[in-house]
Protein backbone atom coordinates (compact mmCIF):
# COMPACT_ATOMS: atom_id res chain seq x y z
CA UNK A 1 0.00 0.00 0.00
CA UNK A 2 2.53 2.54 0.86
CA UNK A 3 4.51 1.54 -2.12
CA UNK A 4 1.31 2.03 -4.83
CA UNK A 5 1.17 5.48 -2.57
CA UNK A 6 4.69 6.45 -3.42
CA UNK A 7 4.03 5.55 -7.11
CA UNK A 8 1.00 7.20 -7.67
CA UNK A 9 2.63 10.84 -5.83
CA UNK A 10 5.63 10.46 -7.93
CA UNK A 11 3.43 10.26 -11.07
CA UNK A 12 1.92 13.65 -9.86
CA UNK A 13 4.45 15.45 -8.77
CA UNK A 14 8.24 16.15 -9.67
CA UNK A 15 10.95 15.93 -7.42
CA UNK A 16 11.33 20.24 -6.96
CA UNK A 17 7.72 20.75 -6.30
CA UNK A 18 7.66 18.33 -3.68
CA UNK A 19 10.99 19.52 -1.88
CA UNK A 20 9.60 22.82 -2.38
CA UNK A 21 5.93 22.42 -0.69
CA UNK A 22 7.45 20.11 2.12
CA UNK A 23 9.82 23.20 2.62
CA UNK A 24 6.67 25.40 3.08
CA UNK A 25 5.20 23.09 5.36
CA UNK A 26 8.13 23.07 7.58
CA UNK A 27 8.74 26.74 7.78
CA UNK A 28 5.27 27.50 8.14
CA UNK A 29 4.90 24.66 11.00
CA UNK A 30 8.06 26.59 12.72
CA UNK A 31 6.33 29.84 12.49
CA UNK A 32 2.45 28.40 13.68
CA UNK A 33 3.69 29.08 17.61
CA UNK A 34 4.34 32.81 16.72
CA UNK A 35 0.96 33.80 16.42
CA UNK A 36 -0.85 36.44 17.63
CA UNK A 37 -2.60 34.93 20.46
CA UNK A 38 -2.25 35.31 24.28
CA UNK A 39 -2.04 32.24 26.09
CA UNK A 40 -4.17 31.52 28.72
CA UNK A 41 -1.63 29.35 31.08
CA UNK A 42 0.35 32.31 30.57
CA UNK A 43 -1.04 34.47 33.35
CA UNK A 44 -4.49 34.35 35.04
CA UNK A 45 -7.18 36.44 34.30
CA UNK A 46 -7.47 38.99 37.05
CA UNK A 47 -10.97 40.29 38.47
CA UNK A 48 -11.35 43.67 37.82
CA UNK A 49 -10.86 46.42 40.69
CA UNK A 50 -14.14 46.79 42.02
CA UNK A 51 -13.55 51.00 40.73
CA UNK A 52 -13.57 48.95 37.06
CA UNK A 53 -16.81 48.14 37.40
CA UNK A 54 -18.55 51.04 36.54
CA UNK A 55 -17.11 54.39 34.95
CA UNK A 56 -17.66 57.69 36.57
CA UNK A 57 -21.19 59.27 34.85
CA UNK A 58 -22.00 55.55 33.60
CA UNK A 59 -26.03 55.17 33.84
CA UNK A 60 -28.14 52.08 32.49
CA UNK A 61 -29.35 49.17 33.30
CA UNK A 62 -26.14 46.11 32.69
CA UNK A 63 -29.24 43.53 31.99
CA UNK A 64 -30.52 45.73 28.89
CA UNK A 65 -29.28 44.72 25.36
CA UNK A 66 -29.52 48.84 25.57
CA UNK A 67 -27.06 49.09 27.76
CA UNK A 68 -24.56 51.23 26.16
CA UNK A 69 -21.32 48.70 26.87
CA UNK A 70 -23.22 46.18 24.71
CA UNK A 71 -23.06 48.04 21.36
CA UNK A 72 -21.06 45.68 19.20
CA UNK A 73 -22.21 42.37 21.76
CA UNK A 74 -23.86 39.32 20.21
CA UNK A 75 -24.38 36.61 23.12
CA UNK A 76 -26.19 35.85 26.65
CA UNK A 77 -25.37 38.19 29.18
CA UNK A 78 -23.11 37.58 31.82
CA UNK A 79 -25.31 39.93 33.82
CA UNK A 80 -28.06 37.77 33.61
CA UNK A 81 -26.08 34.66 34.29
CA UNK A 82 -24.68 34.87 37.86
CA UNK A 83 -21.58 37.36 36.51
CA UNK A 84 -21.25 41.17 35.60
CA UNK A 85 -20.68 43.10 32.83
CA UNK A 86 -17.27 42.64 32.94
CA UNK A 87 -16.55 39.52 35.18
CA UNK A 88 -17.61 35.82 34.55
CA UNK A 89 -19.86 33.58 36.17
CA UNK A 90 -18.49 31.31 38.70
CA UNK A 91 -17.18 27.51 37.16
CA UNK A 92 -16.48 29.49 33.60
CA UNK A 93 -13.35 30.89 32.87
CA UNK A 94 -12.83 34.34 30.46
CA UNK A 95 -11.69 33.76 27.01
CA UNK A 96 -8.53 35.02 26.58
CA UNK A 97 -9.18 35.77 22.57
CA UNK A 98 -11.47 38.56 21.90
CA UNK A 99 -13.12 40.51 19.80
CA UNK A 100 -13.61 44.95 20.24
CA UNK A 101 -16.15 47.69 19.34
CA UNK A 102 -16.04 51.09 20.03
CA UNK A 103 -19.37 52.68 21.94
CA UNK A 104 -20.42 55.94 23.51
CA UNK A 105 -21.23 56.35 27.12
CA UNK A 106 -23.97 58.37 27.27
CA UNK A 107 -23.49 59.68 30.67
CA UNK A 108 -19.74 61.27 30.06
CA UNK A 109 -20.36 61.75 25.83
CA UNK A 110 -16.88 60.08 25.24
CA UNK A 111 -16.07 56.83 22.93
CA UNK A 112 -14.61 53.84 24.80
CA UNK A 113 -12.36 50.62 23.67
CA UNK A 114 -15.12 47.83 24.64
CA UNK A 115 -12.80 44.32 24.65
CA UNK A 116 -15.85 41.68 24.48
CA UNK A 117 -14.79 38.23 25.90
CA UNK A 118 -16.69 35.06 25.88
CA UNK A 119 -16.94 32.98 29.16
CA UNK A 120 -16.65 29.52 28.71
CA UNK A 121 -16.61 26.20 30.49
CA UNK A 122 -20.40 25.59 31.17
CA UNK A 123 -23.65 25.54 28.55
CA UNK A 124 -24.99 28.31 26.90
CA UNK A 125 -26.59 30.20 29.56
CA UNK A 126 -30.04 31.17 27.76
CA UNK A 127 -30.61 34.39 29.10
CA UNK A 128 -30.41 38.23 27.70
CA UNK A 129 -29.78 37.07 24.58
CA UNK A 130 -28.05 40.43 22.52
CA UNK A 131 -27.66 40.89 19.03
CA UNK A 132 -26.16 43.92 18.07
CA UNK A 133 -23.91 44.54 15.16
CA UNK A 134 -22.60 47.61 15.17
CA UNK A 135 -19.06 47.64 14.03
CA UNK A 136 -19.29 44.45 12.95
CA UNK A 137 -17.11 43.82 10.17
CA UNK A 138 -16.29 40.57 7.91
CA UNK A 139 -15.02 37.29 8.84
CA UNK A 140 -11.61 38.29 7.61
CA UNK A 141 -11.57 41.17 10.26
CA UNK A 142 -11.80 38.44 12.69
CA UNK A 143 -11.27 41.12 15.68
CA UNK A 144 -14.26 42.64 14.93
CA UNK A 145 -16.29 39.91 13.88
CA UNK A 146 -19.23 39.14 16.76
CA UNK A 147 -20.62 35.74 14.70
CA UNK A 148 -17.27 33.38 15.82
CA UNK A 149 -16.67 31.10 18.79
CA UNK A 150 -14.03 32.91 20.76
CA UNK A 151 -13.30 29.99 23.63
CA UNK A 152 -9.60 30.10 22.38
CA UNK A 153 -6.77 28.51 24.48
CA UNK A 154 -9.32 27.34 27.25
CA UNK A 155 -10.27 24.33 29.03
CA UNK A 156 -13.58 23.85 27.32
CA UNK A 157 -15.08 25.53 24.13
CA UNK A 158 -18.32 25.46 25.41
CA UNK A 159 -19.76 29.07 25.35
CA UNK A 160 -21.98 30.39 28.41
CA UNK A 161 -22.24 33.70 28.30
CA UNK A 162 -20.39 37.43 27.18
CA UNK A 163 -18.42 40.12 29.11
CA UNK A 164 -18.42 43.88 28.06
CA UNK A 165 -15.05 44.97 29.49
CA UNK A 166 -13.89 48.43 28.71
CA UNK A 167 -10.42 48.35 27.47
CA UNK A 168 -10.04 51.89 27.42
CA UNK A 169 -10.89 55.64 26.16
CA UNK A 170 -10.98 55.24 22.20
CA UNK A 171 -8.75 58.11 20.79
CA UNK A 172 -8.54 59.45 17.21
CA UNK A 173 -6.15 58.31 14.39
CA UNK A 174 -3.60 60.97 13.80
């Protein structure tokens, strides 16, 4: 069997194009690792202060789709499923992959960096289901893309619920 293999590739293929894709594979296998992607085992997620949890002039309800954090969000609620708006549920653990939006606090007028992070390790939660799309762009934009399973470098990839965590004030491009 592995002889009629061997044949039937060297029929195929010449000797070049095979040195040259197993070369590819190689180099590319070698650079897989470097990635993009934060590890998980790499450092723990920390709780946020409890001064994180809201802003100063933030107003809403953190159980409304219309809560202004949850612009760009398309999941259950942590809010709604024994966590906060930006802290998991106990028995799940925070996604360290993510994808961001930008939204407007209506209490302060400014634009914030909203980092949203799936919590995974239990079922889907199945309440406060949110839908919103703003920002969202294509698959190849991955970053900002809402529609993917984010449970990246975790235990499980079973998705419960999603945190609105607010990375920072959004500034404009020079």
């Amino acid at each position: 069997m592995v002889e009629g293999a061997s044949r039937q590739l060297a029929r195929r293929t010449s000797r070049r194009s095979f040195l040259a894709r197993l070369g590819t594979a190689l180099v590319g296998g070698m650079a897989f690792p470097l990635l993009p992607v934060e590890r998980a085992g790499a450092e723990e997620a920390r709780a946020p202060a409890p001064d994180e949890t809201r802003l100063e002039g933030e107003a809403g309800d953190p159980s409304s789709c219309d809560y202004w954090r949850y612009c760009g969000i398309h999941g259950y609620l942590c809010q709604c499923c024994g966590g906060s708006p930006n802290t998991c549920p106990p028995g799940t653990e925070m996604s360290p992959v993510t994808w961001i939006g930008t939204c407007r606090n209506p209490g302060d007028g400014k634009e914030y960096v909203i980092s949203y992070n799936d919590c995974c390790g239990a079922s889907l939660c199945g309440r406060c289901l949110c839908t919103h799309t703003d920002g969202e762009q294509p698959v190849y934009q991955t970053f900002r893309n809402n529609d993917l399973l984010w449970c990246f470098d975790t235990k499980s990839r079973a998705v419960h619920c999603s945190v609105a965590v607010v990375a920072g004030l959004a500034t404009k491009p020079a």
